[in-house]
PDB file of N, CA and C in Angstrom:
ATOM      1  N   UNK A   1       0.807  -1.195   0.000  1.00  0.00           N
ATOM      2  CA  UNK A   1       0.000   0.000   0.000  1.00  0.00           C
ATOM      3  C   UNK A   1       0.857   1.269   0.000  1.00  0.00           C
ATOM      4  N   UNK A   2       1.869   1.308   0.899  1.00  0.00           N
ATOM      5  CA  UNK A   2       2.651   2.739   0.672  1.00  0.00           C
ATOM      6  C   UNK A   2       3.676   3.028  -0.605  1.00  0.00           C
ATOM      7  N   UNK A   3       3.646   1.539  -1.412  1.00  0.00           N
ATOM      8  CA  UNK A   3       4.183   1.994  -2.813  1.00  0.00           C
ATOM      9  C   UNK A   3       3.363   2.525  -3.434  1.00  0.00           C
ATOM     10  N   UNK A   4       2.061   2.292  -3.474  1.00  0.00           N
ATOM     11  CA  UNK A   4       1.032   2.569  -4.414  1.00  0.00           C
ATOM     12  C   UNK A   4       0.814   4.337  -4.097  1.00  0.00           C
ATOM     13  N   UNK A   5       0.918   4.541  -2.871  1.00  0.00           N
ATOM     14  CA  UNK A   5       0.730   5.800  -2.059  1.00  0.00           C
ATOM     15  C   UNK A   5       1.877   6.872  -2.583  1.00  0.00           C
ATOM     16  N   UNK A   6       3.264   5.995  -3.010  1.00  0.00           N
ATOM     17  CA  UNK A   6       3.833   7.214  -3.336  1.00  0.00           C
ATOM     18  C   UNK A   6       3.904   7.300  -4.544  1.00  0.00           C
ATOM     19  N   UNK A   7       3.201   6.432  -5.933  1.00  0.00           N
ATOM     20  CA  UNK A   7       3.494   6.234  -7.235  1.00  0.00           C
ATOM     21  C   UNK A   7       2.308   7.256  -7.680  1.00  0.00           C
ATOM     22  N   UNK A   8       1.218   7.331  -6.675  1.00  0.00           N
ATOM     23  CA  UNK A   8       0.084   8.246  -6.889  1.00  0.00           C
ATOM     24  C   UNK A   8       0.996   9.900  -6.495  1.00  0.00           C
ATOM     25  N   UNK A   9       1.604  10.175  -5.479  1.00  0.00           N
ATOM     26  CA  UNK A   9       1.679  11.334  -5.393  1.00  0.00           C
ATOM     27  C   UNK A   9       3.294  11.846  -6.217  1.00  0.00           C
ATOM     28  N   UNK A  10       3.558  10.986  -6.687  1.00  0.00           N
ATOM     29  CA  UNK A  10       4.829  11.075  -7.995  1.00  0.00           C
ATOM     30  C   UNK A  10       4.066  11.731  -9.209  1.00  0.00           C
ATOM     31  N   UNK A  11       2.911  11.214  -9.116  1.00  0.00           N
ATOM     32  CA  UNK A  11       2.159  11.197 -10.389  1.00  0.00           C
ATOM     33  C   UNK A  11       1.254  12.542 -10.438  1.00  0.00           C
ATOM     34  N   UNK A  12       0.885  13.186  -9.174  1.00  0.00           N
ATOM     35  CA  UNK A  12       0.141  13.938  -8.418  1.00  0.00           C
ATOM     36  C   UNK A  12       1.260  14.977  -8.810  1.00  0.00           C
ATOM     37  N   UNK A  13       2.352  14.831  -8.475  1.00  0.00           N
ATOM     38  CA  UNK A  13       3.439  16.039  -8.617  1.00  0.00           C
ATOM     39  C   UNK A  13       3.472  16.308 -10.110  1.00  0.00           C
ATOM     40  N   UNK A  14       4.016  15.386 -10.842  1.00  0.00           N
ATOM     41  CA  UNK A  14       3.742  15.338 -11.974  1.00  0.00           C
ATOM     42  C   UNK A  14       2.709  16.401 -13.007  1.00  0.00           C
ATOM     43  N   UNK A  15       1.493  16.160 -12.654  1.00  0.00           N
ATOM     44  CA  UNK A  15       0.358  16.779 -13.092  1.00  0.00           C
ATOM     45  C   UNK A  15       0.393  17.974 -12.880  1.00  0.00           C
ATOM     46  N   UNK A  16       1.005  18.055 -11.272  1.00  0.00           N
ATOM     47  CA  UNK A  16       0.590  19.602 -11.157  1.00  0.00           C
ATOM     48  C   UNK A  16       1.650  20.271 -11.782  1.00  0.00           C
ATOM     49  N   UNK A  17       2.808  20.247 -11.909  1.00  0.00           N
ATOM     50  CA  UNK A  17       3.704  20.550 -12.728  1.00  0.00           C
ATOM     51  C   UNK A  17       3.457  21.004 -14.285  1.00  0.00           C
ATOM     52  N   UNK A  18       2.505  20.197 -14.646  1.00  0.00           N
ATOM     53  CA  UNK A  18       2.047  20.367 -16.325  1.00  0.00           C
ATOM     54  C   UNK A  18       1.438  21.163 -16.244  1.00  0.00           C
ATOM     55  N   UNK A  19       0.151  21.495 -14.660  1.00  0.00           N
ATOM     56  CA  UNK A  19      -0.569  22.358 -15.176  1.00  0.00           C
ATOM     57  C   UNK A  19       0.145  23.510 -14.467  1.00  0.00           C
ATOM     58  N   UNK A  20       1.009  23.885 -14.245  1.00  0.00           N
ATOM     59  CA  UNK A  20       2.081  25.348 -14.037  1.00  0.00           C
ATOM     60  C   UNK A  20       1.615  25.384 -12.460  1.00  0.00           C
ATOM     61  N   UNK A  21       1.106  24.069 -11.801  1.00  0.00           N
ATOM     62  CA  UNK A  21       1.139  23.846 -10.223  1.00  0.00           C
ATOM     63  C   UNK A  21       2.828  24.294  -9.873  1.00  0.00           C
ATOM     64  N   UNK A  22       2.629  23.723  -8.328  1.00  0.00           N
ATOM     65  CA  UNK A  22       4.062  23.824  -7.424  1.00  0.00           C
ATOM     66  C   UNK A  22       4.540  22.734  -8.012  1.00  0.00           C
ATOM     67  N   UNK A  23       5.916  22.729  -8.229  1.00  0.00           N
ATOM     68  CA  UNK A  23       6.698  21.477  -8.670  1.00  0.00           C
ATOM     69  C   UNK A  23       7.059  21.089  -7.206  1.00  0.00           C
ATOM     70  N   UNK A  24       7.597  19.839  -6.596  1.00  0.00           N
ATOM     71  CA  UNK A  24       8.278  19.566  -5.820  1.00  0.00           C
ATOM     72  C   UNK A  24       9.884  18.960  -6.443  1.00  0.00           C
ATOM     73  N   UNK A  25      10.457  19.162  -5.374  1.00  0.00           N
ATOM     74  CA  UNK A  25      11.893  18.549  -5.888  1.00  0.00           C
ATOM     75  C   UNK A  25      12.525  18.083  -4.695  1.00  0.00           C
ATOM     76  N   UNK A  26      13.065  16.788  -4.430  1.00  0.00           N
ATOM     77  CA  UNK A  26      13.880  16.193  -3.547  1.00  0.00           C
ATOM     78  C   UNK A  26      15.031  17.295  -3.046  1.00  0.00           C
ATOM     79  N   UNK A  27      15.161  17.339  -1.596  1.00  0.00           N
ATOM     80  CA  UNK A  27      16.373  17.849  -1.119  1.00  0.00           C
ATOM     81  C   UNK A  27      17.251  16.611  -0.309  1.00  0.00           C
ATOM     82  N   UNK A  28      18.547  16.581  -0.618  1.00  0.00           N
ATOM     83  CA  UNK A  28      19.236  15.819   0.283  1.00  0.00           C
ATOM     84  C   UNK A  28      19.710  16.300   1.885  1.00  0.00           C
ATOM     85  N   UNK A  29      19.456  17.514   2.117  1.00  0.00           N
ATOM     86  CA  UNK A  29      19.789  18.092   3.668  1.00  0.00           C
ATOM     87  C   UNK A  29      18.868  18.955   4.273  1.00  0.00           C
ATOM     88  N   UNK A  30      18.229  19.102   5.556  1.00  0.00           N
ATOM     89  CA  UNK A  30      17.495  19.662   6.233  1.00  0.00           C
ATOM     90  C   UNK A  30      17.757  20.941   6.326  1.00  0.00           C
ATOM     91  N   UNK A  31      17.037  22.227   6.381  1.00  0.00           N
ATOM     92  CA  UNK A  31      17.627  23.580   6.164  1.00  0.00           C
ATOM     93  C   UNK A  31      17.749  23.630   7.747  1.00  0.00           C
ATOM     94  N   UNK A  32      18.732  24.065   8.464  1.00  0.00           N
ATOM     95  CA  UNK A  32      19.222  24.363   9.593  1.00  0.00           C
ATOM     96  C   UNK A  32      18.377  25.328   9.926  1.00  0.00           C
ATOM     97  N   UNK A  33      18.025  25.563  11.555  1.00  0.00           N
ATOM     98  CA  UNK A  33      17.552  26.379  12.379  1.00  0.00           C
ATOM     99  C   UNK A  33      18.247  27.255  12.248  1.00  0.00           C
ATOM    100  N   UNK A  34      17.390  28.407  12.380  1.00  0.00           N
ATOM    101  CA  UNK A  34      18.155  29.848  12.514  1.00  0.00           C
ATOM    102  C   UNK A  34      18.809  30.173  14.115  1.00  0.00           C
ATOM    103  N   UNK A  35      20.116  31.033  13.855  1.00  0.00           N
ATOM    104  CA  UNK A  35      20.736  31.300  14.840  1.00  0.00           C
ATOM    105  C   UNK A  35      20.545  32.522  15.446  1.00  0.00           C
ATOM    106  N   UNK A  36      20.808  33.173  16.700  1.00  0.00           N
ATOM    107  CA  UNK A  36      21.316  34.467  17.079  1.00  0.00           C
ATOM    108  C   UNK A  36      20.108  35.127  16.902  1.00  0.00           C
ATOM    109  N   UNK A  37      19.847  36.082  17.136  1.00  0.00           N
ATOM    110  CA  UNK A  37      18.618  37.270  16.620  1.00  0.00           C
ATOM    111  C   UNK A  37      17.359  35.990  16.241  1.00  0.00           C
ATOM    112  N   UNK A  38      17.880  35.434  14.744  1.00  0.00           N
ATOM    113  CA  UNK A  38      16.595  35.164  13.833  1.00  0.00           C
ATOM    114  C   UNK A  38      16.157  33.858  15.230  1.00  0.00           C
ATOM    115  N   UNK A  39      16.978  33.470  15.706  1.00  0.00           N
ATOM    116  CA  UNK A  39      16.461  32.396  16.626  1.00  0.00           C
ATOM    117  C   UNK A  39      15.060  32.661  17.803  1.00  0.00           C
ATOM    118  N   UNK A  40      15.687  33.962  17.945  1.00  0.00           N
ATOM    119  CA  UNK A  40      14.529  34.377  18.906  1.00  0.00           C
ATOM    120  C   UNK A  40      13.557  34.456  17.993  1.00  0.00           C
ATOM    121  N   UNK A  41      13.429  34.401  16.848  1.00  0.00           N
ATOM    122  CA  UNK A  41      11.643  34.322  16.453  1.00  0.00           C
ATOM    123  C   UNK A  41      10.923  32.914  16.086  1.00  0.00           C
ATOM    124  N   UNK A  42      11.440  32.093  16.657  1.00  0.00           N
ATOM    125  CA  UNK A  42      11.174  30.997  16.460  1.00  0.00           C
ATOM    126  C   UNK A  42      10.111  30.571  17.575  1.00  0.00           C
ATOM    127  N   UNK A  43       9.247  29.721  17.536  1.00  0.00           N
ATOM    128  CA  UNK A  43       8.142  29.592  18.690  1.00  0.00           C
ATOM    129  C   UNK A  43       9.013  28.526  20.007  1.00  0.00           C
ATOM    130  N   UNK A  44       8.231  28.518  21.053  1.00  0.00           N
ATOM    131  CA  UNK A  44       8.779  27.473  22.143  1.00  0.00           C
ATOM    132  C   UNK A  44       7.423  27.166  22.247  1.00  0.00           C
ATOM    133  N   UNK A  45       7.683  25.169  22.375  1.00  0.00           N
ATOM    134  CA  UNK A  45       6.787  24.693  23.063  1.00  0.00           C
ATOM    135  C   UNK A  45       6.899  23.905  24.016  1.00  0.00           C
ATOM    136  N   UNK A  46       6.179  24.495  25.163  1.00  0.00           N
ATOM    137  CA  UNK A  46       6.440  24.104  26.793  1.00  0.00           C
ATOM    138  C   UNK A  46       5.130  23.353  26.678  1.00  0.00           C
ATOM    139  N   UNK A  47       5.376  21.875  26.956  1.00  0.00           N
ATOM    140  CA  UNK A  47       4.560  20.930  27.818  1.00  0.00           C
ATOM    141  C   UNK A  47       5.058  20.568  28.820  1.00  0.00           C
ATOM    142  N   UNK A  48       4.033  20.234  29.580  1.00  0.00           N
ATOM    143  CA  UNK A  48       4.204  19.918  31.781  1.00  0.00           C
ATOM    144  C   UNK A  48       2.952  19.403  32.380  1.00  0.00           C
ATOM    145  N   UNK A  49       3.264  19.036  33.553  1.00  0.00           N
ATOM    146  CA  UNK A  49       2.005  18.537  34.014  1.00  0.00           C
ATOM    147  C   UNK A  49       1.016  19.910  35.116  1.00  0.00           C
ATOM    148  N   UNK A  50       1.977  20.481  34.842  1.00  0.00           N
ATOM    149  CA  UNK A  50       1.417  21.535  35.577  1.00  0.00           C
ATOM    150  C   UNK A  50       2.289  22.980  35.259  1.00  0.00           C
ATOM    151  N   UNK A  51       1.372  23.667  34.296  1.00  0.00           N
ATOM    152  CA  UNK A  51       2.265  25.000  33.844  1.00  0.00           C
ATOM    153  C   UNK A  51       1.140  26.322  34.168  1.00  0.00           C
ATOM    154  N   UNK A  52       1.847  27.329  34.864  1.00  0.00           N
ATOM    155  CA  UNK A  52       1.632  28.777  35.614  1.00  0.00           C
ATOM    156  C   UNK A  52       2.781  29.723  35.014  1.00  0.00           C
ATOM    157  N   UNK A  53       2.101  30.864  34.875  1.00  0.00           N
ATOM    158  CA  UNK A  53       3.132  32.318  34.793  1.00  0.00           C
ATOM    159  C   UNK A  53       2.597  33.597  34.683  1.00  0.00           C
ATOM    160  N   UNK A  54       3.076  34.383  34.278  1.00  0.00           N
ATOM    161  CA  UNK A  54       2.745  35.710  33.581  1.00  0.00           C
ATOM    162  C   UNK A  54       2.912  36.168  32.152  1.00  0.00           C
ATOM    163  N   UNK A  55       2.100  36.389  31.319  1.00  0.00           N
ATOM    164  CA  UNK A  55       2.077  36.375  29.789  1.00  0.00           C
ATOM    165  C   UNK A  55       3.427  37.375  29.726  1.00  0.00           C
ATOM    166  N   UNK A  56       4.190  37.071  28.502  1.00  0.00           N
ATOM    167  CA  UNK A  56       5.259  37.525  28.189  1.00  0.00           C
ATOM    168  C   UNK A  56       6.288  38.266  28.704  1.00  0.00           C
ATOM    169  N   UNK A  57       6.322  37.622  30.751  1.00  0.00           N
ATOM    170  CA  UNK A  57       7.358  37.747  31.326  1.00  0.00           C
ATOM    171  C   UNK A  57       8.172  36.098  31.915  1.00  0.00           C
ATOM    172  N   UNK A  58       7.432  35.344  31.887  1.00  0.00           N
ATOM    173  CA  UNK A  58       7.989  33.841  33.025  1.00  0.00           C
ATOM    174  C   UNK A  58       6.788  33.245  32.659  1.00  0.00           C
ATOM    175  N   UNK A  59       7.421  31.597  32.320  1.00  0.00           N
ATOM    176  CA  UNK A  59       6.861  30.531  32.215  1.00  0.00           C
ATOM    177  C   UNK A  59       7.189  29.482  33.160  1.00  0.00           C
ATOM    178  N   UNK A  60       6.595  29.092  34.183  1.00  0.00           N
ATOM    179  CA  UNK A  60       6.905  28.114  35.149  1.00  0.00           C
ATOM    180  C   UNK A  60       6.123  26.880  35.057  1.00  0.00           C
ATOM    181  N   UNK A  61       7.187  25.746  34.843  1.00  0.00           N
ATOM    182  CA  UNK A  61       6.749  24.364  34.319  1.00  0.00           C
ATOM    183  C   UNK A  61       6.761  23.389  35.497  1.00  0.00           C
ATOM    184  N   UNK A  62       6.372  22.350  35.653  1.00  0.00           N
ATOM    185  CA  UNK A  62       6.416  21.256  36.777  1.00  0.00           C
ATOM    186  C   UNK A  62       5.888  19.981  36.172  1.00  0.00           C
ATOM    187  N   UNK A  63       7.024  19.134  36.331  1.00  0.00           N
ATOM    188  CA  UNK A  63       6.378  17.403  36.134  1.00  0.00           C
ATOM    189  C   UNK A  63       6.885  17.070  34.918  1.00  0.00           C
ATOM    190  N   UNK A  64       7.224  16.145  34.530  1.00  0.00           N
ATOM    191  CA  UNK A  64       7.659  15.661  32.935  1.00  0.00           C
ATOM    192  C   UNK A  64       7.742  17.354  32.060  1.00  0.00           C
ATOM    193  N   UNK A  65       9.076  17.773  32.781  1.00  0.00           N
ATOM    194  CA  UNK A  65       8.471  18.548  31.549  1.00  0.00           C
ATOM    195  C   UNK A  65       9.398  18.998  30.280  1.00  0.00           C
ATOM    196  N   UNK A  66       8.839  19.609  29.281  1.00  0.00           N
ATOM    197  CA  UNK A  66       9.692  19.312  27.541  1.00  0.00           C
ATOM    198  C   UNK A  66       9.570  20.663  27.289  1.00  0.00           C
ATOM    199  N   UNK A  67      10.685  21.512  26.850  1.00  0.00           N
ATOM    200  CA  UNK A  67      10.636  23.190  26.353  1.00  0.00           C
ATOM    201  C   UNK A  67      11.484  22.566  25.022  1.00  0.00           C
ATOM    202  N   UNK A  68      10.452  22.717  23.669  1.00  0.00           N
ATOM    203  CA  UNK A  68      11.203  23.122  22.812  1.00  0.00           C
ATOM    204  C   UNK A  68      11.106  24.398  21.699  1.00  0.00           C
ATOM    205  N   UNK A  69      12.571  24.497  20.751  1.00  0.00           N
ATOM    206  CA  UNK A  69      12.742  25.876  20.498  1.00  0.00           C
ATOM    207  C   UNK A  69      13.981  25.357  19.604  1.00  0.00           C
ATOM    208  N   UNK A  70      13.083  25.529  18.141  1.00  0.00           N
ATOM    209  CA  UNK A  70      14.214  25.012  16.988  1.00  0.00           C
ATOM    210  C   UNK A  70      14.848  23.712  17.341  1.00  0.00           C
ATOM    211  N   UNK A  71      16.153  23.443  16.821  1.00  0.00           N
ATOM    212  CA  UNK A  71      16.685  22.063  17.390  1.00  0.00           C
ATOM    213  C   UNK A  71      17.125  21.923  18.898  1.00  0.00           C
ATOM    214  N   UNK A  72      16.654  22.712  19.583  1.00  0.00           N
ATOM    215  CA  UNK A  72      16.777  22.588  21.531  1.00  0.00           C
ATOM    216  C   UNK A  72      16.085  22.063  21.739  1.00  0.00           C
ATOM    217  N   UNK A  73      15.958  20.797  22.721  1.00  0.00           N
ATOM    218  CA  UNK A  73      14.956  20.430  23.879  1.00  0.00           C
ATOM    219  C   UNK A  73      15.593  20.080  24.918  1.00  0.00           C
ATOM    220  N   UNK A  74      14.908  20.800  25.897  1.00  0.00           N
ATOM    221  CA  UNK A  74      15.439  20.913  26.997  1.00  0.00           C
ATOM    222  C   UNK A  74      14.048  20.054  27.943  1.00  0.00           C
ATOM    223  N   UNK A  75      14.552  19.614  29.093  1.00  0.00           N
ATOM    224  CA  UNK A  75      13.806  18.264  29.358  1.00  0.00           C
ATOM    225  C   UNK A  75      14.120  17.907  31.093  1.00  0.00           C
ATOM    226  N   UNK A  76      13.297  17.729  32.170  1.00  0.00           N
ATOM    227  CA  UNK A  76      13.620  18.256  33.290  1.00  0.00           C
ATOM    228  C   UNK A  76      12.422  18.176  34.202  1.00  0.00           C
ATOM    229  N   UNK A  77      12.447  17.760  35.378  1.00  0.00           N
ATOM    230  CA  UNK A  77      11.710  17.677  36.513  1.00  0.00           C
ATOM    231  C   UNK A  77      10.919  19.330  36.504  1.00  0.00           C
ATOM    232  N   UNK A  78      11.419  19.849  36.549  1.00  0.00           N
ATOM    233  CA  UNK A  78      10.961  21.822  36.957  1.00  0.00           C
ATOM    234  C   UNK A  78      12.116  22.436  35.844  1.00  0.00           C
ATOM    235  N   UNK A  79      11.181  23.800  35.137  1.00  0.00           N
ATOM    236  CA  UNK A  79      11.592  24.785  34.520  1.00  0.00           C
ATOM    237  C   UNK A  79      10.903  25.780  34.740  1.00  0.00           C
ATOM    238  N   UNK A  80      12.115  26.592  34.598  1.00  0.00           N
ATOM    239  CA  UNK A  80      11.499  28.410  34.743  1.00  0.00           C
ATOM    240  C   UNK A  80      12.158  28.840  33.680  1.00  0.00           C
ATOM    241  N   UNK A  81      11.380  29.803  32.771  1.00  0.00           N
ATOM    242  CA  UNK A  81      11.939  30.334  31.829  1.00  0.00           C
ATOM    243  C   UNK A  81      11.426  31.776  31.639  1.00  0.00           C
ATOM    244  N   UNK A  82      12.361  32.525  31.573  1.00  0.00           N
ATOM    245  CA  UNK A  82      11.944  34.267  31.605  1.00  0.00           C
ATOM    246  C   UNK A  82      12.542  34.558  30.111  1.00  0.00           C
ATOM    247  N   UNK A  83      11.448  35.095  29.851  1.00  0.00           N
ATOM    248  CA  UNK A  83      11.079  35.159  28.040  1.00  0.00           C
ATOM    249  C   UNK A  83      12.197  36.843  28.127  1.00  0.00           C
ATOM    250  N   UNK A  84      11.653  37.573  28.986  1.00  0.00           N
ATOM    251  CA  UNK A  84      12.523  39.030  28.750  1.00  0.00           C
ATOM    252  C   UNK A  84      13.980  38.436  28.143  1.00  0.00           C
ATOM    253  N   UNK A  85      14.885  38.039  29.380  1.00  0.00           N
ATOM    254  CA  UNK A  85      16.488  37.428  29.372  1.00  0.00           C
ATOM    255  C   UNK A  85      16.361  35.885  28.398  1.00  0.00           C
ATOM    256  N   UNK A  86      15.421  35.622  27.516  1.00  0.00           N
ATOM    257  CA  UNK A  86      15.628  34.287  26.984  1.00  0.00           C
ATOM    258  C   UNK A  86      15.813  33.401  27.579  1.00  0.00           C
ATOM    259  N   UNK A  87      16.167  33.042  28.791  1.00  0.00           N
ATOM    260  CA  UNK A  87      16.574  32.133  29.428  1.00  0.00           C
ATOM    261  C   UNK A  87      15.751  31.114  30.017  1.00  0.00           C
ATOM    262  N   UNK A  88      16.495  29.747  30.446  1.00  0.00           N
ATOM    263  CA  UNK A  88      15.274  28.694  30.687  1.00  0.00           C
ATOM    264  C   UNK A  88      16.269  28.580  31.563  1.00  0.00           C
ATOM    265  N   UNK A  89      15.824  28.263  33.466  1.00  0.00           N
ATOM    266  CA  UNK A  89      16.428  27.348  34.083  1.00  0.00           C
ATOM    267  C   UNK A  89      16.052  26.041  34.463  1.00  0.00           C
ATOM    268  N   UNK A  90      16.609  24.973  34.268  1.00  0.00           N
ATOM    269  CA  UNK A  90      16.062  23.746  34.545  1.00  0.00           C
ATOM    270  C   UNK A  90      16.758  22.828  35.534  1.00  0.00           C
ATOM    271  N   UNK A  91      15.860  22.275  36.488  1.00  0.00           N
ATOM    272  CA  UNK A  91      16.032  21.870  37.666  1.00  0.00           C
ATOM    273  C   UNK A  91      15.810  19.974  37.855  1.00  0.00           C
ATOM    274  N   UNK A  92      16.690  18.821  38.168  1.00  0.00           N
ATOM    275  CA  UNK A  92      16.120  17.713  38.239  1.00  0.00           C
ATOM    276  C   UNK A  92      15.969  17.066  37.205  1.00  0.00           C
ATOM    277  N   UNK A  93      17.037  15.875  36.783  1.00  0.00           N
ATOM    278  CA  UNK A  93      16.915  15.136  35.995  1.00  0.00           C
ATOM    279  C   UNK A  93      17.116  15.751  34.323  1.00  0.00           C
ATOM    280  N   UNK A  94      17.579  16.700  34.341  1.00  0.00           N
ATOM    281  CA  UNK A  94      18.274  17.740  33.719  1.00  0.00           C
ATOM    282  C   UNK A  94      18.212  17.171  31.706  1.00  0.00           C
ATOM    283  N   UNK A  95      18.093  17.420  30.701  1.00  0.00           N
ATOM    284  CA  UNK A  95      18.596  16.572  29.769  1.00  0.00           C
ATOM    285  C   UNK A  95      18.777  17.972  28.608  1.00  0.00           C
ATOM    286  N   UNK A  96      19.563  17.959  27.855  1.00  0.00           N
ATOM    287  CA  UNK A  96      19.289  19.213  26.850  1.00  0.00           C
ATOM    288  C   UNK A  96      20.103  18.741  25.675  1.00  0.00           C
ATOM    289  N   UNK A  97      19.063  18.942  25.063  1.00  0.00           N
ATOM    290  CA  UNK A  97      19.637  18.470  23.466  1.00  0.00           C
ATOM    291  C   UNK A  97      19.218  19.455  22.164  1.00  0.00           C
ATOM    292  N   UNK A  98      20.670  19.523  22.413  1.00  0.00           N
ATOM    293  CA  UNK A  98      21.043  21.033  20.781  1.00  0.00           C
ATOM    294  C   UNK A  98      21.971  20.308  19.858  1.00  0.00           C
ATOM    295  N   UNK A  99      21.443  20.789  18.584  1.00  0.00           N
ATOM    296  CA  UNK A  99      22.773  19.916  17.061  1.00  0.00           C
ATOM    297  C   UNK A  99      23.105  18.602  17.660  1.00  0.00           C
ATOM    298  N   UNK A 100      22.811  17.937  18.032  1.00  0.00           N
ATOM    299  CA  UNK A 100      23.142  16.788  18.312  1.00  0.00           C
ATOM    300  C   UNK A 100      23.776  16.130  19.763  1.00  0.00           C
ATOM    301  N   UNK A 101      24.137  17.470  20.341  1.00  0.00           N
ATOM    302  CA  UNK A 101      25.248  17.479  22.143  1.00  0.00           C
ATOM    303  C   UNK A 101      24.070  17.237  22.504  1.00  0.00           C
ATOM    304  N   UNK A 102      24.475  16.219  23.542  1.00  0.00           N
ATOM    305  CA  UNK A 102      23.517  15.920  24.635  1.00  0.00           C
ATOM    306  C   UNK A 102      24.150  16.269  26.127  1.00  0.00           C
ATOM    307  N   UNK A 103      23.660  16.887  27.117  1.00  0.00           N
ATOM    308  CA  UNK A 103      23.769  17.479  28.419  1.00  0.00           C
ATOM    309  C   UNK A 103      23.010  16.894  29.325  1.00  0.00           C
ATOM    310  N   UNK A 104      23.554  16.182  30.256  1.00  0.00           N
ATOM    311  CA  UNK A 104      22.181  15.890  31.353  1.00  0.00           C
ATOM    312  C   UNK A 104      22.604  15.133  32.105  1.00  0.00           C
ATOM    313  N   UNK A 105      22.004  15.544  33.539  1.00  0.00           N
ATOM    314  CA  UNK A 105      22.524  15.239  35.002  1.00  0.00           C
ATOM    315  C   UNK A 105      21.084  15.217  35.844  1.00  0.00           C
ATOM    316  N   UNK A 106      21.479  14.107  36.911  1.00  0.00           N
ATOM    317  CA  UNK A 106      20.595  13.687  37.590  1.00  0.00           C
ATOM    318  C   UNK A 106      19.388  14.478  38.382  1.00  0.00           C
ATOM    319  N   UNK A 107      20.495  14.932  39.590  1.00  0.00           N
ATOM    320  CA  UNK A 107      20.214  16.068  40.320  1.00  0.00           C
ATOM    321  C   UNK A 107      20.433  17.555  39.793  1.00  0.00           C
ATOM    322  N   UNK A 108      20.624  18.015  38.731  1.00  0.00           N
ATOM    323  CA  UNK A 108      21.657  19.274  38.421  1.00  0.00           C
ATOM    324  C   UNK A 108      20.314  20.256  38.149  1.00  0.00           C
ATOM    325  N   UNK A 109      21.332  21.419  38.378  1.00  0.00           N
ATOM    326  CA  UNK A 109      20.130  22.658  37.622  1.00  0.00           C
ATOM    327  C   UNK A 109      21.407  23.213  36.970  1.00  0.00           C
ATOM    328  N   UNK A 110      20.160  23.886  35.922  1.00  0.00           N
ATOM    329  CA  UNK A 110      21.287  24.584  34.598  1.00  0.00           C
ATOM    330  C   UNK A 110      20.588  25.215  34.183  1.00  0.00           C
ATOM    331  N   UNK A 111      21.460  26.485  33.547  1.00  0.00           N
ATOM    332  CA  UNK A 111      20.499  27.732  32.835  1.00  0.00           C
ATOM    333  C   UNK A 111      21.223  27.595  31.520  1.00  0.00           C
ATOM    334  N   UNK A 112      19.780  27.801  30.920  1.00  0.00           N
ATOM    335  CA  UNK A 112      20.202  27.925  29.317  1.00  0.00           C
ATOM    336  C   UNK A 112      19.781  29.093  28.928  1.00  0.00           C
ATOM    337  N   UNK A 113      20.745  29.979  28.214  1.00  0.00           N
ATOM    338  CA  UNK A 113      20.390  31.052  27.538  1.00  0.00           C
ATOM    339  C   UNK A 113      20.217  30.680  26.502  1.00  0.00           C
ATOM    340  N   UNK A 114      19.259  30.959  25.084  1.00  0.00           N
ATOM    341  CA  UNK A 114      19.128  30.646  23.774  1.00  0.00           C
ATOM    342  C   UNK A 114      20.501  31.260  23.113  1.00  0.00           C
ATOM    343  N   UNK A 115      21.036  32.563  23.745  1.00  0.00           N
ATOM    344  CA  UNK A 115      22.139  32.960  22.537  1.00  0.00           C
ATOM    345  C   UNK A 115      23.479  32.842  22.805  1.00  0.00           C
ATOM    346  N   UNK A 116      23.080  32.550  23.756  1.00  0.00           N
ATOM    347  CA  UNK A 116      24.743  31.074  24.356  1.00  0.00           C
ATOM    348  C   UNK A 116      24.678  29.356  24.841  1.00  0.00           C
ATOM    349  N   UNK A 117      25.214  29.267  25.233  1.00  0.00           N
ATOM    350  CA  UNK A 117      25.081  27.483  25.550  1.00  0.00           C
ATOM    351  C   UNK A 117      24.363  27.682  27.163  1.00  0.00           C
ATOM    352  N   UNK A 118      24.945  26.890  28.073  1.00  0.00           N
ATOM    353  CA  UNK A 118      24.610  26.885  29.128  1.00  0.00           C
ATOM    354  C   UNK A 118      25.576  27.511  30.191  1.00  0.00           C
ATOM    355  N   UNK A 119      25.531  26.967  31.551  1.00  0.00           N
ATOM    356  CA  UNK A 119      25.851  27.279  32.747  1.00  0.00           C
ATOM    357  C   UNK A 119      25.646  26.851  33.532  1.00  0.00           C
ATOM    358  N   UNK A 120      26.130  25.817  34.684  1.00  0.00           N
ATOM    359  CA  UNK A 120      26.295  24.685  35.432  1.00  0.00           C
ATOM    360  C   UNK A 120      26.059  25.356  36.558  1.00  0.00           C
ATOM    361  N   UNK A 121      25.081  25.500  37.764  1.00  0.00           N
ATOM    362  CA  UNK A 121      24.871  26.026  39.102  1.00  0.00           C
ATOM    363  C   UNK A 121      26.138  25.079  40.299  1.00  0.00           C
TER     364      UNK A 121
END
């Protein structure tokens, strides 16, 4: 079934192409997240089992919880993150994964700034 699925939308591309549709075209590499500046316009999504704050000053997370933001996820018992300073601190069971580095400690808290790496308490 999923050959048939992609011989139809080969064919689907195809068509639309003839009729002056969007062509598609294979890429071999993922376009990289934006850095620095353009990074901050990128969305964050904070899931938790329990999330409180103040609109566009502090986001305070509790319980399983997952902040992501482009190729970051940051991953952690408790987070606080103050949107003014960019920053996320994360508390407990610690895990953070950017470009591929992985970071993460049991007990640890760590602050992540988006326009630098981290910082070990």
């Amino acid at each position: 079934m999923p050959l048939a699925l992609s011989v139809l939308c080969v064919d689907a591309s195809a068509q639309a192409a003839q009729d002056g549709g969007i062509e598609l075209r294979p890429s071999p590499a993922l376009t990289p997240a934006p850095r620095g500046d353009a990074a901050k316009t990128l969305p964050i999504i904070l899931r938790a089992r329990e999330l409180r704050g103040r609109p566009d000053l502090e986001a305070i997370a509790e319980g399983d919880v997952e902040l992501r933001r482009g190729n970051v996820v940051i991953r952690a018992d408790r987070l606080n993150y103050e949107q003014v300073e960019d920053l996320a601190r994360a508390v407990g069971n610690v895990h953070i994964s950017e470009n591929g580095n992985v970071f993460s400690g049991p007990g640890t808290a760590l602050w992540y700034h988006f326009a630098i790496l981290f910082e070990a308490l």
